[in-house]
N, C-alpha and C. Protein backbone atom coordinates (compact mmCIF):
# COMPACT_ATOMS: atom_id res chain seq x y z
N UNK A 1 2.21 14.98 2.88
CA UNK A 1 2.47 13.82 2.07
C UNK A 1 1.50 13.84 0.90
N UNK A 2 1.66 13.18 -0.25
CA UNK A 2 1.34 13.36 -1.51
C UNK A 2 -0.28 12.39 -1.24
N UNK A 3 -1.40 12.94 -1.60
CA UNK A 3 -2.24 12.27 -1.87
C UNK A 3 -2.05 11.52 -2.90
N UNK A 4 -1.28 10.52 -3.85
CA UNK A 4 -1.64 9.57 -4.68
C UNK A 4 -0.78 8.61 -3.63
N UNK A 5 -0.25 8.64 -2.94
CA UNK A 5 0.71 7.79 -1.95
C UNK A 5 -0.23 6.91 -0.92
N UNK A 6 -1.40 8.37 -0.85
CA UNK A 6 -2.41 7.76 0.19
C UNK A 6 -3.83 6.88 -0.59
N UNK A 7 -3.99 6.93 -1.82
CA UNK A 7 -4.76 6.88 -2.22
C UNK A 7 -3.97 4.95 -2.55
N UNK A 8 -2.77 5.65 -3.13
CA UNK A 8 -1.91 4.44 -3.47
C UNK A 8 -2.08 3.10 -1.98
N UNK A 9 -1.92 3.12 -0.92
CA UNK A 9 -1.41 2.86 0.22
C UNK A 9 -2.80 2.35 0.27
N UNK A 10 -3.94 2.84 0.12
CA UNK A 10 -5.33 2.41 0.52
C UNK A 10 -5.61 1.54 -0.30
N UNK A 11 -5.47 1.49 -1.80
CA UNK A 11 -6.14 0.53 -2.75
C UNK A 11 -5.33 -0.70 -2.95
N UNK A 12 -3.79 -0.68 -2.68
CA UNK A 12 -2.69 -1.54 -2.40
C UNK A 12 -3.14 -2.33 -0.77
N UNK A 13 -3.41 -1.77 0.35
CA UNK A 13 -3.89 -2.50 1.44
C UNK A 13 -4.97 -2.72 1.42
N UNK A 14 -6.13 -2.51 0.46
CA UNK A 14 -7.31 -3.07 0.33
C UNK A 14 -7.41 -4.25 -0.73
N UNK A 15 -6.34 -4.00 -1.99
CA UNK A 15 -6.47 -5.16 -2.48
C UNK A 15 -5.86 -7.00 -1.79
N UNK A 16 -5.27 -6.67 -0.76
CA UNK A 16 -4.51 -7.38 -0.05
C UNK A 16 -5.39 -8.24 0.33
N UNK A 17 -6.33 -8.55 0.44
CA UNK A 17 -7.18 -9.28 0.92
C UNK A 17 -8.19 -9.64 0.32
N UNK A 18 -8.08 -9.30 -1.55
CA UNK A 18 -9.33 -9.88 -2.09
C UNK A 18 -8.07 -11.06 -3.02
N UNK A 19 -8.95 -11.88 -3.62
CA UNK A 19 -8.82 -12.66 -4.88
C UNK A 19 -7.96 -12.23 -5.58
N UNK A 20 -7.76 -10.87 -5.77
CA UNK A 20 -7.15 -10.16 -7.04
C UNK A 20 -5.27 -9.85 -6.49
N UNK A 21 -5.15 -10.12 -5.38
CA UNK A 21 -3.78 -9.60 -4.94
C UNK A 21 -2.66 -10.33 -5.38
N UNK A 22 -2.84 -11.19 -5.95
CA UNK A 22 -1.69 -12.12 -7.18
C UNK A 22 -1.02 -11.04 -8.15
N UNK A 23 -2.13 -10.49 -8.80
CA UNK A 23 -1.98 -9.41 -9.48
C UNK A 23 -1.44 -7.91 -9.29
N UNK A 24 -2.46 -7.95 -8.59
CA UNK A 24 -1.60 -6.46 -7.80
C UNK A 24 -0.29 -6.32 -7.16
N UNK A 25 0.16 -7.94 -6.78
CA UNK A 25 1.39 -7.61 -5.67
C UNK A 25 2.48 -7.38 -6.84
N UNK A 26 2.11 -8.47 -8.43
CA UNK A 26 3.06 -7.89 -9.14
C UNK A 26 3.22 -7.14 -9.54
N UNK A 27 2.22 -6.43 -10.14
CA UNK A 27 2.12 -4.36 -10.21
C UNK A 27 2.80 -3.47 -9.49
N UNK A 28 2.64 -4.09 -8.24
CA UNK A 28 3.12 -3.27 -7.09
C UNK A 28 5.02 -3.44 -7.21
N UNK A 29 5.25 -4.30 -7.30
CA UNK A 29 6.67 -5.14 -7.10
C UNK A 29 7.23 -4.62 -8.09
N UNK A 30 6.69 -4.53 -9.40
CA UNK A 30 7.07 -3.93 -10.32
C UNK A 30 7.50 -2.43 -10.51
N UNK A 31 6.66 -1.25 -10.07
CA UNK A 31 6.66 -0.53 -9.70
C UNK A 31 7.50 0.28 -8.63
N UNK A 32 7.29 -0.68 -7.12
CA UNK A 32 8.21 0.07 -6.21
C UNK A 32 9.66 -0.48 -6.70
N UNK A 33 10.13 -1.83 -7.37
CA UNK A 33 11.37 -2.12 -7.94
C UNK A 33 12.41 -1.13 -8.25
N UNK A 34 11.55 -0.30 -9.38
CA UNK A 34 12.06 0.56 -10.30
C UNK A 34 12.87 1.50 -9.59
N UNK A 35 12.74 2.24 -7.98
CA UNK A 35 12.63 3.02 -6.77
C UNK A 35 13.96 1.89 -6.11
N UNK A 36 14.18 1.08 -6.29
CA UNK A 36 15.22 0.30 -5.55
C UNK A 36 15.73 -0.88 -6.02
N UNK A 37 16.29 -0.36 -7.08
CA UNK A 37 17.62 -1.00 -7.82
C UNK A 37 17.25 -2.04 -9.02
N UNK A 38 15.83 -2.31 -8.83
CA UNK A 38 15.10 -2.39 -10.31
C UNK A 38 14.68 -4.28 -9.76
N UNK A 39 15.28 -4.68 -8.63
CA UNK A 39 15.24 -6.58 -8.24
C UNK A 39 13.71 -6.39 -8.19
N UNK A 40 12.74 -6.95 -8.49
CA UNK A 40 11.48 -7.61 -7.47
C UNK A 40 11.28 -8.01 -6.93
N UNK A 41 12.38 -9.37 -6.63
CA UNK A 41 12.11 -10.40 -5.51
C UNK A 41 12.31 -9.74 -4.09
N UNK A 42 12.89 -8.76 -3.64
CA UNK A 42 12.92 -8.25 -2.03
C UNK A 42 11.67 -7.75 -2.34
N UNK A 43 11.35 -6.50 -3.01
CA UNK A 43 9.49 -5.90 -3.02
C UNK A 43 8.58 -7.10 -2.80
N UNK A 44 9.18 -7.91 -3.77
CA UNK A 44 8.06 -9.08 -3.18
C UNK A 44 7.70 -9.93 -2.40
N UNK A 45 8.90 -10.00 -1.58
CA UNK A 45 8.79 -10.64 -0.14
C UNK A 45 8.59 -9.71 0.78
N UNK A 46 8.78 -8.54 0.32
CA UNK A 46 7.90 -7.65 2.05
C UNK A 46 6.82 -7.47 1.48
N UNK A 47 5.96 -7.18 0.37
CA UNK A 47 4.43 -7.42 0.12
C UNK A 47 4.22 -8.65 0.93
N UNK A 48 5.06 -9.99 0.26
CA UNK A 48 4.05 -11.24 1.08
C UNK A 48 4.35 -11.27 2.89
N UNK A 49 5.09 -10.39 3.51
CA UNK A 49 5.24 -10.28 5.10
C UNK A 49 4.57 -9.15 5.27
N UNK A 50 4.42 -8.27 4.47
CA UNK A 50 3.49 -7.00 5.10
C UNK A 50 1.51 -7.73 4.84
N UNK A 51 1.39 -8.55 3.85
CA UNK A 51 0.09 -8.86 3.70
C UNK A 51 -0.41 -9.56 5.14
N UNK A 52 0.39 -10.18 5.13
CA UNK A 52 -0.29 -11.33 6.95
C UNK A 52 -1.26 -9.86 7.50
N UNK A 53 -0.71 -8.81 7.65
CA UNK A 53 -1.22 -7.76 8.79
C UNK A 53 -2.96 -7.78 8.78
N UNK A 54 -2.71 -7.11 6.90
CA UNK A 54 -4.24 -6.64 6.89
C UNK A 54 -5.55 -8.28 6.64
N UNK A 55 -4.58 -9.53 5.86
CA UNK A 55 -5.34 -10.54 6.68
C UNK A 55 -5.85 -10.67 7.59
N UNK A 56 -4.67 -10.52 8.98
CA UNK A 56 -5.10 -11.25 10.14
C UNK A 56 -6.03 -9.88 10.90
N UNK A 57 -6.26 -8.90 10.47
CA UNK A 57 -6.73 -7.60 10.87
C UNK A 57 -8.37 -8.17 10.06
N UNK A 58 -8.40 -8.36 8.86
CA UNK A 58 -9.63 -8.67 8.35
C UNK A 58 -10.77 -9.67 8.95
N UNK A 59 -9.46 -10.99 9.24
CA UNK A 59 -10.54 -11.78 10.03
C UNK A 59 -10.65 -11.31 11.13
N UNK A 60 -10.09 -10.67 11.97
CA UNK A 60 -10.41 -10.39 13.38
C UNK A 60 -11.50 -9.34 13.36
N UNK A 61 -11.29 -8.74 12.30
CA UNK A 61 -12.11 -7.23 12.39
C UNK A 61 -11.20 -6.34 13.08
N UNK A 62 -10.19 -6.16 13.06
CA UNK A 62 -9.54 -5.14 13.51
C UNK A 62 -9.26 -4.00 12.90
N UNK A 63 -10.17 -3.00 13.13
CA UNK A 63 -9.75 -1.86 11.76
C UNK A 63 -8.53 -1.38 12.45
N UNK A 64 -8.01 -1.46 13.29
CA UNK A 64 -6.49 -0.13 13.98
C UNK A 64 -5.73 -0.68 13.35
N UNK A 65 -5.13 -2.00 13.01
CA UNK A 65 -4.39 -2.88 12.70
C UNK A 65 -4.72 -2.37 10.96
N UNK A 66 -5.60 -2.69 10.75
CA UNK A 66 -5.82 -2.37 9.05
C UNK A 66 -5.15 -1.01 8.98
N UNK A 67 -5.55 -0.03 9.77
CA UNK A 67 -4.75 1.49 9.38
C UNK A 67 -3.71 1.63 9.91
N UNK A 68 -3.22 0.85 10.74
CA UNK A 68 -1.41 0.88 10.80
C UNK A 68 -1.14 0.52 9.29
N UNK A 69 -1.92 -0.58 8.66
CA UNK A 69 -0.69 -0.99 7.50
C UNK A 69 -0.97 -0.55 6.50
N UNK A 70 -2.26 0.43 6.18
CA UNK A 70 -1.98 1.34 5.64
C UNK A 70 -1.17 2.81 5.38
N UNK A 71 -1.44 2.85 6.55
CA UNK A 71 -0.45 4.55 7.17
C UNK A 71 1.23 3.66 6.73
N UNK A 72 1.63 2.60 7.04
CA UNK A 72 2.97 2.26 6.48
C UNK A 72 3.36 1.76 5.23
N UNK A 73 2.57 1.73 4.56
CA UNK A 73 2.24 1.52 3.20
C UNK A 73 2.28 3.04 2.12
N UNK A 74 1.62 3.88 3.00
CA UNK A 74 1.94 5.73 2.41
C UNK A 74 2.85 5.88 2.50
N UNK A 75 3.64 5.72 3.76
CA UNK A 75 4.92 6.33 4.28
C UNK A 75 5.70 5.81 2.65
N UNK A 76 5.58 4.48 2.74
CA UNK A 76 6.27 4.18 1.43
C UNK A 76 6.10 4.17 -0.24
N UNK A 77 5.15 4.25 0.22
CA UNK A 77 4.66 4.95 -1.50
C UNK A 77 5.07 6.42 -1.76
N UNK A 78 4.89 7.25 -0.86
CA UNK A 78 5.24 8.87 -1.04
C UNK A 78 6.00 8.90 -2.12
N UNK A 79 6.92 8.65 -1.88
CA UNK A 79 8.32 9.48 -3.10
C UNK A 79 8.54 8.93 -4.00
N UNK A 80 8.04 7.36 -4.28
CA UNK A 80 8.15 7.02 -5.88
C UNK A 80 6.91 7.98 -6.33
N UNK A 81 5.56 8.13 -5.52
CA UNK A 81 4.17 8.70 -6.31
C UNK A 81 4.47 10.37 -6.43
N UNK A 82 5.44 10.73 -5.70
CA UNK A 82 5.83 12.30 -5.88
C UNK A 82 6.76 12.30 -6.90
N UNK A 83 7.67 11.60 -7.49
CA UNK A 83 8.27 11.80 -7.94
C UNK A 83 8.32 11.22 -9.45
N UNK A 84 6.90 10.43 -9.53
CA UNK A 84 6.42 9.94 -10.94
C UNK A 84 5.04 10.81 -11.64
N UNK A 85 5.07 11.76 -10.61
CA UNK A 85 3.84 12.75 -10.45
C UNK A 85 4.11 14.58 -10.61
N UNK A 86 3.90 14.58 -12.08
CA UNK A 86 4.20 16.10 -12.32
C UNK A 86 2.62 17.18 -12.48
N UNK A 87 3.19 17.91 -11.93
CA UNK A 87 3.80 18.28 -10.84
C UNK A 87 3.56 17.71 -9.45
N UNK A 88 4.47 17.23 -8.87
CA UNK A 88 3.97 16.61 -6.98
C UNK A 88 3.07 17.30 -6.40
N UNK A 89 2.29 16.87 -5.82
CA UNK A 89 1.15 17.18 -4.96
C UNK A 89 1.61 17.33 -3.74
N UNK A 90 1.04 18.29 -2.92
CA UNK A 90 1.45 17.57 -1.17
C UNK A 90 0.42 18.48 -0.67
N UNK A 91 -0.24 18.09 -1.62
CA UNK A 91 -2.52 18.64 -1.00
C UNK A 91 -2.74 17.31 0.32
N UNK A 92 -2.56 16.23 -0.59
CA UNK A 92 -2.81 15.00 0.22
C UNK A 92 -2.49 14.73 2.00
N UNK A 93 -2.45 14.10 2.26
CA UNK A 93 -1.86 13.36 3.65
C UNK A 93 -1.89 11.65 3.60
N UNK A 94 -0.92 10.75 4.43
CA UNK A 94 -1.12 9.55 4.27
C UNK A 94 -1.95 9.02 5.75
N UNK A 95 -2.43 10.24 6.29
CA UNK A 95 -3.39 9.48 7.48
C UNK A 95 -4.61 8.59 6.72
N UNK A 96 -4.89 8.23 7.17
CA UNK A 96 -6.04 7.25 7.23
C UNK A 96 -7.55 7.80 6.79
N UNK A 97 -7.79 8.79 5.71
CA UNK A 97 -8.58 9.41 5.32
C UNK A 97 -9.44 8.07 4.46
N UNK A 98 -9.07 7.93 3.70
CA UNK A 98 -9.60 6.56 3.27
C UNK A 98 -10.08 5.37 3.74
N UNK A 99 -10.59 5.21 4.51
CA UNK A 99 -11.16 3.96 5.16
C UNK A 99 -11.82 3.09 4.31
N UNK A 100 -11.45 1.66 4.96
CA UNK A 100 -11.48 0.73 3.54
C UNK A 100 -11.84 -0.25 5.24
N UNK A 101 -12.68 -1.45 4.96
CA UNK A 101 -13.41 -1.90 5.55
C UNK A 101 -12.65 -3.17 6.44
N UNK A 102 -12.82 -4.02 7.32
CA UNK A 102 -11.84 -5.05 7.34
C UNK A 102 -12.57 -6.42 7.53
N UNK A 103 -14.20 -6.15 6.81
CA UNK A 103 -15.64 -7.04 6.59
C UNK A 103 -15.17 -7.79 5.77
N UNK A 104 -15.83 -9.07 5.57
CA UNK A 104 -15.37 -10.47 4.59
C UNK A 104 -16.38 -10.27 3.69
């Protein structure tokens, strides 16, 4: 799998939980849109049902929970970031190489 997918998947589930994810979810929405039929409003309602995860993972401290929703967050980034990415990479992987914290 394409390392910008994973890199993508990590800074997208890490921003999920600061201040700044207003912003990002529309970046994001914007972005994966383009990949499925161009609407935002479905991208943007599974951002706001996929966010609960790494919330309720943050306050608990649950890092497994934080890297499930990252690892499903790669899965879905892959092929818009391979395919907006010349030449595609597939140096990367979307395991959980990136660890991103689930501290307040």
């Amino acid at each position: 799998m394409t390392e910008p997918a994973a890199s993508g998947a990590a800074a997208l589930v890490t921003q999920m939980v600061t201040d700044g994810w207003p912003q990002t979810r529309d970046r994001a929405a914007a972005f994966l849109a383009r990949w499925r039929g161009g609407d935002e409003q479905p991208v943007q309602g599974e951002l706001k049902v996929s966010r609960a995860e790494p919330v309720a993972a943050r306050d608990s401290g649950d890092d497994a929970t934080a890297a499930g929703a990252q690892a499903e967050w790669c899965n879905g980034l892959r092929r818009p970031c391979a395919l907006t990415r010349r030449p595609p990479s597939n140096s990367g992987s979307c395991s959980t190489s990136r660890r991103w914290s689930t501290r307040k």
